[in-house]
C-alpha atoms as a PDB file:
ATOM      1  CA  UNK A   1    -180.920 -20.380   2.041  1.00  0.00           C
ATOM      2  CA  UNK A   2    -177.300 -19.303   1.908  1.00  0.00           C
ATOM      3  CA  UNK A   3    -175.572 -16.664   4.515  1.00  0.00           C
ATOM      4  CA  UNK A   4    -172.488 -15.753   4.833  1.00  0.00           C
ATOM      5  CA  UNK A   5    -170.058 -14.640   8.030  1.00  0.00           C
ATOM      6  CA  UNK A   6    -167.126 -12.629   8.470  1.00  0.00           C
ATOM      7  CA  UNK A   7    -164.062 -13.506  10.453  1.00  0.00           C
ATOM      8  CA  UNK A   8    -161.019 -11.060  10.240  1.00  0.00           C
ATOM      9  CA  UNK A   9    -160.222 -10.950   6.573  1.00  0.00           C
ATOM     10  CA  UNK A  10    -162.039 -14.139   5.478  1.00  0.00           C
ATOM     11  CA  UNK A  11    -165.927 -14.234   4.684  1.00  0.00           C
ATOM     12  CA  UNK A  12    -167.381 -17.636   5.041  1.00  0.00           C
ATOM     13  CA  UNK A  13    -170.432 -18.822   3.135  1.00  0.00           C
ATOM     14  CA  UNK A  14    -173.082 -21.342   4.264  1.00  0.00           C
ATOM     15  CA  UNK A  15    -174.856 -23.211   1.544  1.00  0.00           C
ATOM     16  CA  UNK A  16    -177.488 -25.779   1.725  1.00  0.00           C
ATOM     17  CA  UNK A  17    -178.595 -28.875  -0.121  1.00  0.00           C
ATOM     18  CA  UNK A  18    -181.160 -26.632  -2.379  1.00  0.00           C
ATOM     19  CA  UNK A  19    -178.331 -23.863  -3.081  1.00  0.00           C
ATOM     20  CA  UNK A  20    -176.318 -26.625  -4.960  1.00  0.00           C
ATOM     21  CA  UNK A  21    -178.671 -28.160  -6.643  1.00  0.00           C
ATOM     22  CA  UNK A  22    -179.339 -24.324  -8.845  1.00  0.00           C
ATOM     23  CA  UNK A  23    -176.901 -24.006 -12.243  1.00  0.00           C
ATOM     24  CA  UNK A  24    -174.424 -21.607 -10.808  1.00  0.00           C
ATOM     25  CA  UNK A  25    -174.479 -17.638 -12.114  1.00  0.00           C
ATOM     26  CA  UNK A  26    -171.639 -16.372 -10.836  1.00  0.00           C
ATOM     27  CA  UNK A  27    -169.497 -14.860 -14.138  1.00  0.00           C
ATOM     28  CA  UNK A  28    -166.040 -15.303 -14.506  1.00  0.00           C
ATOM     29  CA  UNK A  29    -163.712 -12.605 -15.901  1.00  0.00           C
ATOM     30  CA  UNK A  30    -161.218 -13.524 -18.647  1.00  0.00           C
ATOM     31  CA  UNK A  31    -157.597 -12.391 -17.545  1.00  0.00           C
ATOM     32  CA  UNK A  32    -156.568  -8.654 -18.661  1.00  0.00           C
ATOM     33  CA  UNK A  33    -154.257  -8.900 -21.527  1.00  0.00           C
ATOM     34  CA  UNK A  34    -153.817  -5.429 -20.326  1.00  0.00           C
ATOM     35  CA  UNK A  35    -152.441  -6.474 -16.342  1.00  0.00           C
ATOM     36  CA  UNK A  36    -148.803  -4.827 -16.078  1.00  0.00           C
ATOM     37  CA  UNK A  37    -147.873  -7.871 -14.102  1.00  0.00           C
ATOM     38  CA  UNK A  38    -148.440 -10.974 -16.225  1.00  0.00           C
ATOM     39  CA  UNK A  39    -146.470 -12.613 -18.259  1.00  0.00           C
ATOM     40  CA  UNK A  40    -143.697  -9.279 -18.304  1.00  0.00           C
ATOM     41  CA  UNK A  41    -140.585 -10.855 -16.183  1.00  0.00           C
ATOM     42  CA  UNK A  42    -138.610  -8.604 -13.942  1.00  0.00           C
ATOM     43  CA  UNK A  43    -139.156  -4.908 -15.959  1.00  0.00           C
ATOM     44  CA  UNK A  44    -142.553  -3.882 -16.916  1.00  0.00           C
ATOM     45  CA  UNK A  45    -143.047  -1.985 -20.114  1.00  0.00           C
ATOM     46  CA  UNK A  46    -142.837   1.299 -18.439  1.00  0.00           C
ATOM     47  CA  UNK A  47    -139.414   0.220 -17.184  1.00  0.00           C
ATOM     48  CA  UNK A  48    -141.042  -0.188 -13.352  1.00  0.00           C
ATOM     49  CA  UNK A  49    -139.674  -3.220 -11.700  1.00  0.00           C
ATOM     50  CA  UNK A  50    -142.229  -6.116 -11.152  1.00  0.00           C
ATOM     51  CA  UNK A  51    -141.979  -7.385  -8.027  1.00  0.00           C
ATOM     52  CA  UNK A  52    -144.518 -10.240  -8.714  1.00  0.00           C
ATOM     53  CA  UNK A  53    -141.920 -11.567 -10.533  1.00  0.00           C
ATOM     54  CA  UNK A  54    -141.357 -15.086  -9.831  1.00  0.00           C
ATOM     55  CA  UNK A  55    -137.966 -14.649 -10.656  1.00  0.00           C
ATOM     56  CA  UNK A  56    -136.863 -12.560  -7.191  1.00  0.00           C
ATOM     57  CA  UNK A  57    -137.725 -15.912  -5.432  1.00  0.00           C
ATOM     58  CA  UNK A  58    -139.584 -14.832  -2.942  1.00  0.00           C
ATOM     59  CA  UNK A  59    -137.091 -11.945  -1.960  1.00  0.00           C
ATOM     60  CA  UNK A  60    -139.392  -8.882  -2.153  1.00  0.00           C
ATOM     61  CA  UNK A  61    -141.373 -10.143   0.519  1.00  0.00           C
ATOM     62  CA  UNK A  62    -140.584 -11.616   4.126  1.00  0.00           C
ATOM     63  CA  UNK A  63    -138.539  -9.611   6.494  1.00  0.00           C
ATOM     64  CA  UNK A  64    -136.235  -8.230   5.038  1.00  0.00           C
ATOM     65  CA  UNK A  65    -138.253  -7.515   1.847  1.00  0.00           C
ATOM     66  CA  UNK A  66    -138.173  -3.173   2.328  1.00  0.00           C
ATOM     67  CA  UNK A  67    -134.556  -3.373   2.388  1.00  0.00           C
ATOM     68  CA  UNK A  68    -134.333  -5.703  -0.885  1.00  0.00           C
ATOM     69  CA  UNK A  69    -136.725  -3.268  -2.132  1.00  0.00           C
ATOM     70  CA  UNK A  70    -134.906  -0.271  -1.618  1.00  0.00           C
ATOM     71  CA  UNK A  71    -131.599  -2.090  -2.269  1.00  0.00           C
ATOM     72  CA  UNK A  72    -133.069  -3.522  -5.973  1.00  0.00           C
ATOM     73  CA  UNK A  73    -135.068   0.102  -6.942  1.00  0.00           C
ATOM     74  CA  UNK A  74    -132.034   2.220  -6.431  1.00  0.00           C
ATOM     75  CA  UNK A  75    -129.319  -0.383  -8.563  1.00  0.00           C
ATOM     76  CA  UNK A  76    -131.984  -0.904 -11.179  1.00  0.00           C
ATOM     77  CA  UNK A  77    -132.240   3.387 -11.102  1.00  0.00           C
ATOM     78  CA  UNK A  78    -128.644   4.546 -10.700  1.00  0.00           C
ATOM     79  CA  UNK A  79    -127.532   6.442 -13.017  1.00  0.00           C
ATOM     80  CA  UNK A  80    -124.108   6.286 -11.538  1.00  0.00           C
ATOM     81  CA  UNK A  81    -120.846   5.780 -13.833  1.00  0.00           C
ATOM     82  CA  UNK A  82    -120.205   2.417 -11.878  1.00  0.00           C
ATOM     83  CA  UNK A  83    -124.109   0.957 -12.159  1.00  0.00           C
ATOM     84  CA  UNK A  84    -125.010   1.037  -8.201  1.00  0.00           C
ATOM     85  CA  UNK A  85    -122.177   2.569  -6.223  1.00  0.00           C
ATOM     86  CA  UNK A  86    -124.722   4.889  -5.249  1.00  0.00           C
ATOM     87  CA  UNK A  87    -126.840   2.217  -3.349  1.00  0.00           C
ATOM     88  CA  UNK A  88    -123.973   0.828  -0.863  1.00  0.00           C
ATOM     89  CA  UNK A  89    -126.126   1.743   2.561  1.00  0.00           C
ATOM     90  CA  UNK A  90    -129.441   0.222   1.265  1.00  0.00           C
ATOM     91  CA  UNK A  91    -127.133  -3.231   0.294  1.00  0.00           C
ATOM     92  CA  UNK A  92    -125.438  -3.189   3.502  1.00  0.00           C
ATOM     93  CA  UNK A  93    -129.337  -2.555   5.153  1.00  0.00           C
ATOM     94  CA  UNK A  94    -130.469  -5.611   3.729  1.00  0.00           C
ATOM     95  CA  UNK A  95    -126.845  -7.861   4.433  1.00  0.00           C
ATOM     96  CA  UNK A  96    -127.696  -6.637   8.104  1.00  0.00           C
ATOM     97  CA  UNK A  97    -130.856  -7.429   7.777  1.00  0.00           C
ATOM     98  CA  UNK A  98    -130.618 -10.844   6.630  1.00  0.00           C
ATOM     99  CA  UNK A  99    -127.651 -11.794   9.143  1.00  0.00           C
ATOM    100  CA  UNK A 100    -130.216 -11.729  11.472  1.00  0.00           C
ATOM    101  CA  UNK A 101    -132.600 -14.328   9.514  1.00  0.00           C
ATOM    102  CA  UNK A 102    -130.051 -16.973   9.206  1.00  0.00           C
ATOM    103  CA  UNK A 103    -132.890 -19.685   8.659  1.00  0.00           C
ATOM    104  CA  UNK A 104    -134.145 -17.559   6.079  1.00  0.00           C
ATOM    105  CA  UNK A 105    -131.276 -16.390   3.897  1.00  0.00           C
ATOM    106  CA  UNK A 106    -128.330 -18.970   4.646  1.00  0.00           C
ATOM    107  CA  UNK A 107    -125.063 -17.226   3.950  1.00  0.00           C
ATOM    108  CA  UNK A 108    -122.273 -18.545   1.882  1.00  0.00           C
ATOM    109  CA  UNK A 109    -119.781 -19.937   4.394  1.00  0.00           C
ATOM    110  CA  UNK A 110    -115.977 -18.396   3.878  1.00  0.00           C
ATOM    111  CA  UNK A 111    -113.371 -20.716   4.218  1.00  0.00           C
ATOM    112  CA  UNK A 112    -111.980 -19.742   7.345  1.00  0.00           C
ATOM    113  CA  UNK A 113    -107.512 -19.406   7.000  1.00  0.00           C
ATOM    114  CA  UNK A 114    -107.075 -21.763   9.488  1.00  0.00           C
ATOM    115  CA  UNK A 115    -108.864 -24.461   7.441  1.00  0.00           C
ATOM    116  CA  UNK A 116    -106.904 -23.796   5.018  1.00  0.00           C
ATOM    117  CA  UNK A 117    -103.584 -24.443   6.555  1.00  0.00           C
ATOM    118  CA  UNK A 118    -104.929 -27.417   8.025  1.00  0.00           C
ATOM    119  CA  UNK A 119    -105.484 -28.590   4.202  1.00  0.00           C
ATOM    120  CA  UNK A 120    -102.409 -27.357   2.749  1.00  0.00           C
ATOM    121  CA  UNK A 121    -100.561 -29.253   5.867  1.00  0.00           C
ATOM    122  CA  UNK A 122    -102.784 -32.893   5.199  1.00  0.00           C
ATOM    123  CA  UNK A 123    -102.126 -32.188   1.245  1.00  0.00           C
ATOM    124  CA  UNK A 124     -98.441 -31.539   1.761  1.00  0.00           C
ATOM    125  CA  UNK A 125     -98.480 -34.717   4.457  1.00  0.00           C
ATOM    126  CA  UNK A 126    -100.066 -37.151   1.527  1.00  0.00           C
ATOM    127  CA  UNK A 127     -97.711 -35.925  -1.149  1.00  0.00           C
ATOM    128  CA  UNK A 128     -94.504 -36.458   0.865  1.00  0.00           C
ATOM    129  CA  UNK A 129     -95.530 -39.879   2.049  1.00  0.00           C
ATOM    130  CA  UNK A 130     -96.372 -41.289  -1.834  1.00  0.00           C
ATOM    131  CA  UNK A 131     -92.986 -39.567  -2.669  1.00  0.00           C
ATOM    132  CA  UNK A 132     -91.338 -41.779  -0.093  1.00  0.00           C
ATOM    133  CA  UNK A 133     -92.991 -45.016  -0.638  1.00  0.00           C
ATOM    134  CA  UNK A 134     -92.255 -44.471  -4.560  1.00  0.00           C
ATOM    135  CA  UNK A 135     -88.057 -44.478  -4.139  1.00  0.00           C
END
């Protein structure tokens, strides 16, 4: 004889040897052709934004997820001339957010100016020695 037993969120059930050997009767349902979220991409029907989409990568969920959220809903509902420019304090939320999730949500490194002058200075080094060596 089966039972079952609960632990936090997860029920576990015990079967035996007999249980198995019965033609299952559980029923499965057939997918709603209906469900909002399937199959629908980033804007629903109704214009809502899905975020089940697989296409967010993950983004609407994790830590800084609320402030992607909030960041995301109010671009994708400005009605602003310039699309967004209403929504600079939920993006800079989220950049803040993410800064502090590095491991998460690498960041694009900027060439620093010094790095640059140290290229321009090898480049300029190169090109004046094959100049030389070419007379």
């Amino acid at each position: 004889m089966a039972y079952c037993r609960q632990e936090g969120k997860d029920r576990i059930i015990f079967v035996t040897k007999e249980d198995h050997e019965t033609p299952s009767n559980a029923e499965l349902v057939a997918d709603d052709p209906n469900d909002p979220y399937e199959e629908h991409g980033l804007i629903l029907p109704n214009g809502d934004i899905n975020w089940n989409c697989p296409c967010l990568g993950g983004m609407a969920s994790g830590p800084c997820g609320e402030q992607f959220k909030a960041a995301f809903s109010c671009f994708h509902y400005s009605t602003e001339d310039v699309k967004g420019s209403d929504c600079v304090d939920q993006f800079r939320a989220m950049q803040e957010c993410m800064q502090k999730y590095p491991d998460l949500y690498p960041q694009e490194e900027e060439e620093k100016p010094a790095d640059r002058l140290e290229e321009t200075a090898v480049s300029e080094a190169t090109t004046t020695k094959e100049e030389e060596g070419s007379s």
